[in-house]
PDB file of N, CA and C in Angstrom:
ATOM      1  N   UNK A   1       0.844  -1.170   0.000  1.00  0.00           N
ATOM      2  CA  UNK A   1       0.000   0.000   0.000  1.00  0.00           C
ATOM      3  C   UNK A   1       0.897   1.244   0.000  1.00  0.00           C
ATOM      4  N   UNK A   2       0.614   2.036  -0.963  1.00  0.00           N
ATOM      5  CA  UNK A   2       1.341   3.455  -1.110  1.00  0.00           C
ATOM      6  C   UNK A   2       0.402   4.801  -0.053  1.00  0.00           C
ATOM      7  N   UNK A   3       0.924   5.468   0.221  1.00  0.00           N
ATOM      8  CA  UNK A   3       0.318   6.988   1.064  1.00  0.00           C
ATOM      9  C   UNK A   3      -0.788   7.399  -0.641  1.00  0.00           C
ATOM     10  N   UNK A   4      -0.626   7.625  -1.624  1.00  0.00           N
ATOM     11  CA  UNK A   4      -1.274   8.066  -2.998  1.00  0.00           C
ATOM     12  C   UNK A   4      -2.612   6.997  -2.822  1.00  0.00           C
ATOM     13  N   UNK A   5      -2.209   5.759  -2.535  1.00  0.00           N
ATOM     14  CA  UNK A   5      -3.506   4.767  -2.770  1.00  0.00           C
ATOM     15  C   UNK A   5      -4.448   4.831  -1.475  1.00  0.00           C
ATOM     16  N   UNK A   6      -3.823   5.289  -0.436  1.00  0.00           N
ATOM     17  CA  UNK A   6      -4.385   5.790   0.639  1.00  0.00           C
ATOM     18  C   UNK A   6      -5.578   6.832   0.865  1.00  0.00           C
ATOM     19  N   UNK A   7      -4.412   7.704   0.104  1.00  0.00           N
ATOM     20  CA  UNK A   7      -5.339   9.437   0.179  1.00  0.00           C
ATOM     21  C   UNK A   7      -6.551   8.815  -1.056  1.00  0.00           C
ATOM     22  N   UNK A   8      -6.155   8.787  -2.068  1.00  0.00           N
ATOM     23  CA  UNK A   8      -7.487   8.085  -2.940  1.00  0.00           C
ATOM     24  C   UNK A   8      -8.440   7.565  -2.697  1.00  0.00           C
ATOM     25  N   UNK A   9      -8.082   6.267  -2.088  1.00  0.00           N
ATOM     26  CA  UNK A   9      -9.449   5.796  -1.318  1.00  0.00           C
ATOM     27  C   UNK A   9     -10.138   6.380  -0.279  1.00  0.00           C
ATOM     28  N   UNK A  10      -9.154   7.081   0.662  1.00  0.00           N
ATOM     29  CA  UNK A  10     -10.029   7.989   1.972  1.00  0.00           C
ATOM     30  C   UNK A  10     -10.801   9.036   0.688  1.00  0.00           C
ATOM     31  N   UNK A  11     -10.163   9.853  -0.093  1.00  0.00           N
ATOM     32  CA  UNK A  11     -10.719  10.711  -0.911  1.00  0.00           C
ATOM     33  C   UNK A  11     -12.454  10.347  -1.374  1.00  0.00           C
ATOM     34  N   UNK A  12     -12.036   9.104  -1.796  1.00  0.00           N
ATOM     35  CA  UNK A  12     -13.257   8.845  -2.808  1.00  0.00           C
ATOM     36  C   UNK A  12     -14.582   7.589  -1.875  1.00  0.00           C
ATOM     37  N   UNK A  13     -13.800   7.766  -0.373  1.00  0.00           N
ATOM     38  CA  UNK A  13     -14.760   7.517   0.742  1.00  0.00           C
ATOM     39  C   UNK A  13     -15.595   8.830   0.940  1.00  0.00           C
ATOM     40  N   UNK A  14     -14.630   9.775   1.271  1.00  0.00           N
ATOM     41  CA  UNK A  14     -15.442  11.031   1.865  1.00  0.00           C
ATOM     42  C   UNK A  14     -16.363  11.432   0.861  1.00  0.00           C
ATOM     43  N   UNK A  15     -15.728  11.825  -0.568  1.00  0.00           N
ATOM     44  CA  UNK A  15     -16.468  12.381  -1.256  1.00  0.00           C
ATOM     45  C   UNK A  15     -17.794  11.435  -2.302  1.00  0.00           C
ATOM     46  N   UNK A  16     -17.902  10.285  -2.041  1.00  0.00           N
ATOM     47  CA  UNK A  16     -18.543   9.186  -1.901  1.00  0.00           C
ATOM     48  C   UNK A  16     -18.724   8.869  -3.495  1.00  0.00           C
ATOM     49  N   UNK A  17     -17.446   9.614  -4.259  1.00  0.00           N
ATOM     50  CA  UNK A  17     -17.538   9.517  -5.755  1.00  0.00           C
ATOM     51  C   UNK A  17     -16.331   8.874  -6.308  1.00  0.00           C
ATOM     52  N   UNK A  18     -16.280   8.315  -7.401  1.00  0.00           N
ATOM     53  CA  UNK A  18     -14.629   8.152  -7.913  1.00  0.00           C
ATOM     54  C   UNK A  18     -14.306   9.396  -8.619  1.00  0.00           C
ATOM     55  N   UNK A  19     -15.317  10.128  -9.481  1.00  0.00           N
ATOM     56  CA  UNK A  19     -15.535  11.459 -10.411  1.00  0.00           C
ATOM     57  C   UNK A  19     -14.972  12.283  -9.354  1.00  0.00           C
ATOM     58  N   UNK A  20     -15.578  12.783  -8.347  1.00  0.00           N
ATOM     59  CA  UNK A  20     -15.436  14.071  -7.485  1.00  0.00           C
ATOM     60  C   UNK A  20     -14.521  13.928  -6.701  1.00  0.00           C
ATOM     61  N   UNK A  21     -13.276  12.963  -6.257  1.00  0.00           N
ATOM     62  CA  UNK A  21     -12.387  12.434  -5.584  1.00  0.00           C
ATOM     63  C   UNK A  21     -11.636  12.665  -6.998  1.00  0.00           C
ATOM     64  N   UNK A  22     -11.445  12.084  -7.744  1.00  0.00           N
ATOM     65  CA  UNK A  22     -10.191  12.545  -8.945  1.00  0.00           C
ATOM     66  C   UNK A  22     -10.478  14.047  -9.339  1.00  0.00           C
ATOM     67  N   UNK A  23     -11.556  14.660  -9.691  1.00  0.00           N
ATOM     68  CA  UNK A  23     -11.639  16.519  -9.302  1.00  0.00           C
ATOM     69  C   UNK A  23     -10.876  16.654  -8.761  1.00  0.00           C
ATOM     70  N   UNK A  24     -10.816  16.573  -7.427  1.00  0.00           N
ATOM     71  CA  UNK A  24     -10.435  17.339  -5.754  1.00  0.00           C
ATOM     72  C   UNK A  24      -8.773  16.806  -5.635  1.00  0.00           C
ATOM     73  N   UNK A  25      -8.542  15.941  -6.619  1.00  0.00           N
ATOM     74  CA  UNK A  25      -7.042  15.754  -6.343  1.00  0.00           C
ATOM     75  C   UNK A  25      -6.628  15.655  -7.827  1.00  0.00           C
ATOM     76  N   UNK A  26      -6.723  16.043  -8.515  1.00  0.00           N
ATOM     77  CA  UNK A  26      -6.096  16.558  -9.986  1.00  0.00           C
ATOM     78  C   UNK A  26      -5.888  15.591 -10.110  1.00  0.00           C
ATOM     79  N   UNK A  27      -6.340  14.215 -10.360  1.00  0.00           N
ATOM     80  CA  UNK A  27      -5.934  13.372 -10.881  1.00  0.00           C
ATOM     81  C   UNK A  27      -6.841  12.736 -11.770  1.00  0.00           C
ATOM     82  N   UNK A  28      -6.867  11.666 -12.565  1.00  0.00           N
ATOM     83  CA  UNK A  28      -7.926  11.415 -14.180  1.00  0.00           C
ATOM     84  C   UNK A  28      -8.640  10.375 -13.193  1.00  0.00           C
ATOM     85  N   UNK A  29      -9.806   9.555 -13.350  1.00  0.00           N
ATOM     86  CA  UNK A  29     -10.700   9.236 -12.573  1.00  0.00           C
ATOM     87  C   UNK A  29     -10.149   7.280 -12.713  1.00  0.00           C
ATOM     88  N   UNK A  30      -9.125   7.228 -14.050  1.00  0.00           N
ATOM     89  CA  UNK A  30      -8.865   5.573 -13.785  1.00  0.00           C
ATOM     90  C   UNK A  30      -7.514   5.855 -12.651  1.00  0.00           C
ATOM     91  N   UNK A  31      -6.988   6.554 -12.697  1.00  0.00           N
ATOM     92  CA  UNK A  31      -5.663   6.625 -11.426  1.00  0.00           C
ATOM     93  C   UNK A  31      -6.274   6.385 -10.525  1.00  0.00           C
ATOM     94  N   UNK A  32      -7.357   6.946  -9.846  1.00  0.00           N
ATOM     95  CA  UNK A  32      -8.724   6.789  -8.927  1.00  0.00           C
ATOM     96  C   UNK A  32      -8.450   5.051  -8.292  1.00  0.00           C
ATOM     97  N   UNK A  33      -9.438   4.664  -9.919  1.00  0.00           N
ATOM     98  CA  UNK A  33      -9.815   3.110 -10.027  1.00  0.00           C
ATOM     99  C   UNK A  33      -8.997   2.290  -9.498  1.00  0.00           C
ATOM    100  N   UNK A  34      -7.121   2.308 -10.158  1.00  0.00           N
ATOM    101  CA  UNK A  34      -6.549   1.764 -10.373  1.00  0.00           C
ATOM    102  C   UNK A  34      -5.979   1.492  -9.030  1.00  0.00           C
ATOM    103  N   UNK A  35      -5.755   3.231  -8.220  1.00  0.00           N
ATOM    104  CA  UNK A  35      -5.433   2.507  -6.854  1.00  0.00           C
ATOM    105  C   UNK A  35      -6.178   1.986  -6.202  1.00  0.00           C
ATOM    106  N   UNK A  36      -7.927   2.147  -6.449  1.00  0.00           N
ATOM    107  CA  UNK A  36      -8.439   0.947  -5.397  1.00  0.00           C
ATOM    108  C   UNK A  36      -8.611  -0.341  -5.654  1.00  0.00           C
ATOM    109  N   UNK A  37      -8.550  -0.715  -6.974  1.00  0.00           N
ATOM    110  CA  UNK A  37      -8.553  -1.702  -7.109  1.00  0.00           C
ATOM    111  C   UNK A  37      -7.115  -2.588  -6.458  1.00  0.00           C
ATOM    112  N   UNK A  38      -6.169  -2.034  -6.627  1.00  0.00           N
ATOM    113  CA  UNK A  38      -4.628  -2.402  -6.390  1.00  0.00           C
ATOM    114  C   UNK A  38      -4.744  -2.477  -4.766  1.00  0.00           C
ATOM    115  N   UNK A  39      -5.493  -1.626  -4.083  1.00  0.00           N
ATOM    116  CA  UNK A  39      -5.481  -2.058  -2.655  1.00  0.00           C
ATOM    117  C   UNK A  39      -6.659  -3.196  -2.630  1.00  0.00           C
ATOM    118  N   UNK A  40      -7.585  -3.403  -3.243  1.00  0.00           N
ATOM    119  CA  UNK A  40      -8.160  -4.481  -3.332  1.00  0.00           C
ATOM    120  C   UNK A  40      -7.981  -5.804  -3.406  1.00  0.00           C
ATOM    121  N   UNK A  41      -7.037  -5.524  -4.331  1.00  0.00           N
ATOM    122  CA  UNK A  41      -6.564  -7.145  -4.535  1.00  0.00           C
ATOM    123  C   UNK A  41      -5.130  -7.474  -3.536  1.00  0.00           C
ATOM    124  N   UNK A  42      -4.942  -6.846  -2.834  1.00  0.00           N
ATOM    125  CA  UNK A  42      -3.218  -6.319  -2.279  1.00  0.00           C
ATOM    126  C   UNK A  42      -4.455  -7.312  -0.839  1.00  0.00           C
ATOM    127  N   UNK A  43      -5.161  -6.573  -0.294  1.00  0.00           N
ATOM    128  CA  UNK A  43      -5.602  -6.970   0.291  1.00  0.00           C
ATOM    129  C   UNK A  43      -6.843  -8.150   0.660  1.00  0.00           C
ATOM    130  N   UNK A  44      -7.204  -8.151  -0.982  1.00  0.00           N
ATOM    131  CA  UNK A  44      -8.388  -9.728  -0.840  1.00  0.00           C
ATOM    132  C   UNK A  44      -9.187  -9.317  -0.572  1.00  0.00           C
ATOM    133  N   UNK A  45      -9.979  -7.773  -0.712  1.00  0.00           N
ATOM    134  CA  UNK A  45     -11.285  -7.941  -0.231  1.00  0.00           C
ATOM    135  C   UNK A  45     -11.949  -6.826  -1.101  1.00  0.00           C
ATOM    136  N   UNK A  46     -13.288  -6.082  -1.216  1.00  0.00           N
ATOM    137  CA  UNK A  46     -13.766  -5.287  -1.469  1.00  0.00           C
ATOM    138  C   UNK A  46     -13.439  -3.953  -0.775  1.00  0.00           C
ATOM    139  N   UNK A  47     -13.253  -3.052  -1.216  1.00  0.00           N
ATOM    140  CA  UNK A  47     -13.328  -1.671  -0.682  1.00  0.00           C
ATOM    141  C   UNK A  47     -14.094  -0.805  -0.865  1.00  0.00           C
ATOM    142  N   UNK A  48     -14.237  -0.715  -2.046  1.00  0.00           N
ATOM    143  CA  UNK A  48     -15.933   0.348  -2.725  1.00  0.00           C
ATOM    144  C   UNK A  48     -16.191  -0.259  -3.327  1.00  0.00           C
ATOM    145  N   UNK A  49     -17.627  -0.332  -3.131  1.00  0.00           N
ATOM    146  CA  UNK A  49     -18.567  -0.810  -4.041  1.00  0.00           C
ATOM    147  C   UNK A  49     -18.822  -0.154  -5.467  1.00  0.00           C
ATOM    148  N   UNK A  50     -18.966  -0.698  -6.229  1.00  0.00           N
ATOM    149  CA  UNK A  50     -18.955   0.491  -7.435  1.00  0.00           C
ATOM    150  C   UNK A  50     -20.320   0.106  -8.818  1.00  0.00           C
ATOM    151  N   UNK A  51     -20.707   0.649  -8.877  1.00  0.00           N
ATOM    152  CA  UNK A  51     -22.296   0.984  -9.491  1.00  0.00           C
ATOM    153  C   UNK A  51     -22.580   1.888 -10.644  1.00  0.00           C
ATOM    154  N   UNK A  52     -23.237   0.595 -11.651  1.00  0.00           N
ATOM    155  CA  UNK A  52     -22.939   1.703 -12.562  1.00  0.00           C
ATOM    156  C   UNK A  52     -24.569   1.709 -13.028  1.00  0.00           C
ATOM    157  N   UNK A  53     -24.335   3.620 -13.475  1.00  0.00           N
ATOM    158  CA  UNK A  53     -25.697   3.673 -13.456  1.00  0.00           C
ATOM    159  C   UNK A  53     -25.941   4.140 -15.470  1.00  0.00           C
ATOM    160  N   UNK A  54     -26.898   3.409 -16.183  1.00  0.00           N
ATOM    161  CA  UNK A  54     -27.295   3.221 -17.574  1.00  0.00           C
ATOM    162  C   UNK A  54     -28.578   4.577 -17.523  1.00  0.00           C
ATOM    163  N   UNK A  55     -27.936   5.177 -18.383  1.00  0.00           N
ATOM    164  CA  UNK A  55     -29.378   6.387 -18.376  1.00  0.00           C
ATOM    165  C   UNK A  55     -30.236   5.867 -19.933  1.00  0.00           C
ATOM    166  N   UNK A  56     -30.565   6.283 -19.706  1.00  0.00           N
ATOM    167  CA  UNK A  56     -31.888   6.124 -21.023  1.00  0.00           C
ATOM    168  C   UNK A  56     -32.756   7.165 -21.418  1.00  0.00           C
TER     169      UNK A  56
END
């Protein structure tokens, strides 16, 4: 686990977005992804749930 994959995930806890968490830290929204997924699998478990929503 890196301090970057850290702040990301607390980020995109608080701000309860992956979109508005990569805003708030200048970063593109798969850097986001990539570190939670990477603490995900680092660790074996789920961390955010992630939902995708189909407009019509």
């Amino acid at each position: 686990m890196t301090l970057n994959q850290l702040k990301y995930f607390c980020t995109a806890c608080r701000t309860r977005s992956i979109t508005k968490a990569s805003e708030e830290l200048f970063v593109t929204q798969p850097t986001i992804s990539i570190a939670i997924k990477d603490l995900e699998a680092e660790f074996n478990i789920i961390l955010f749930a992630r939902m995708v929503i189909i407009w019509n």
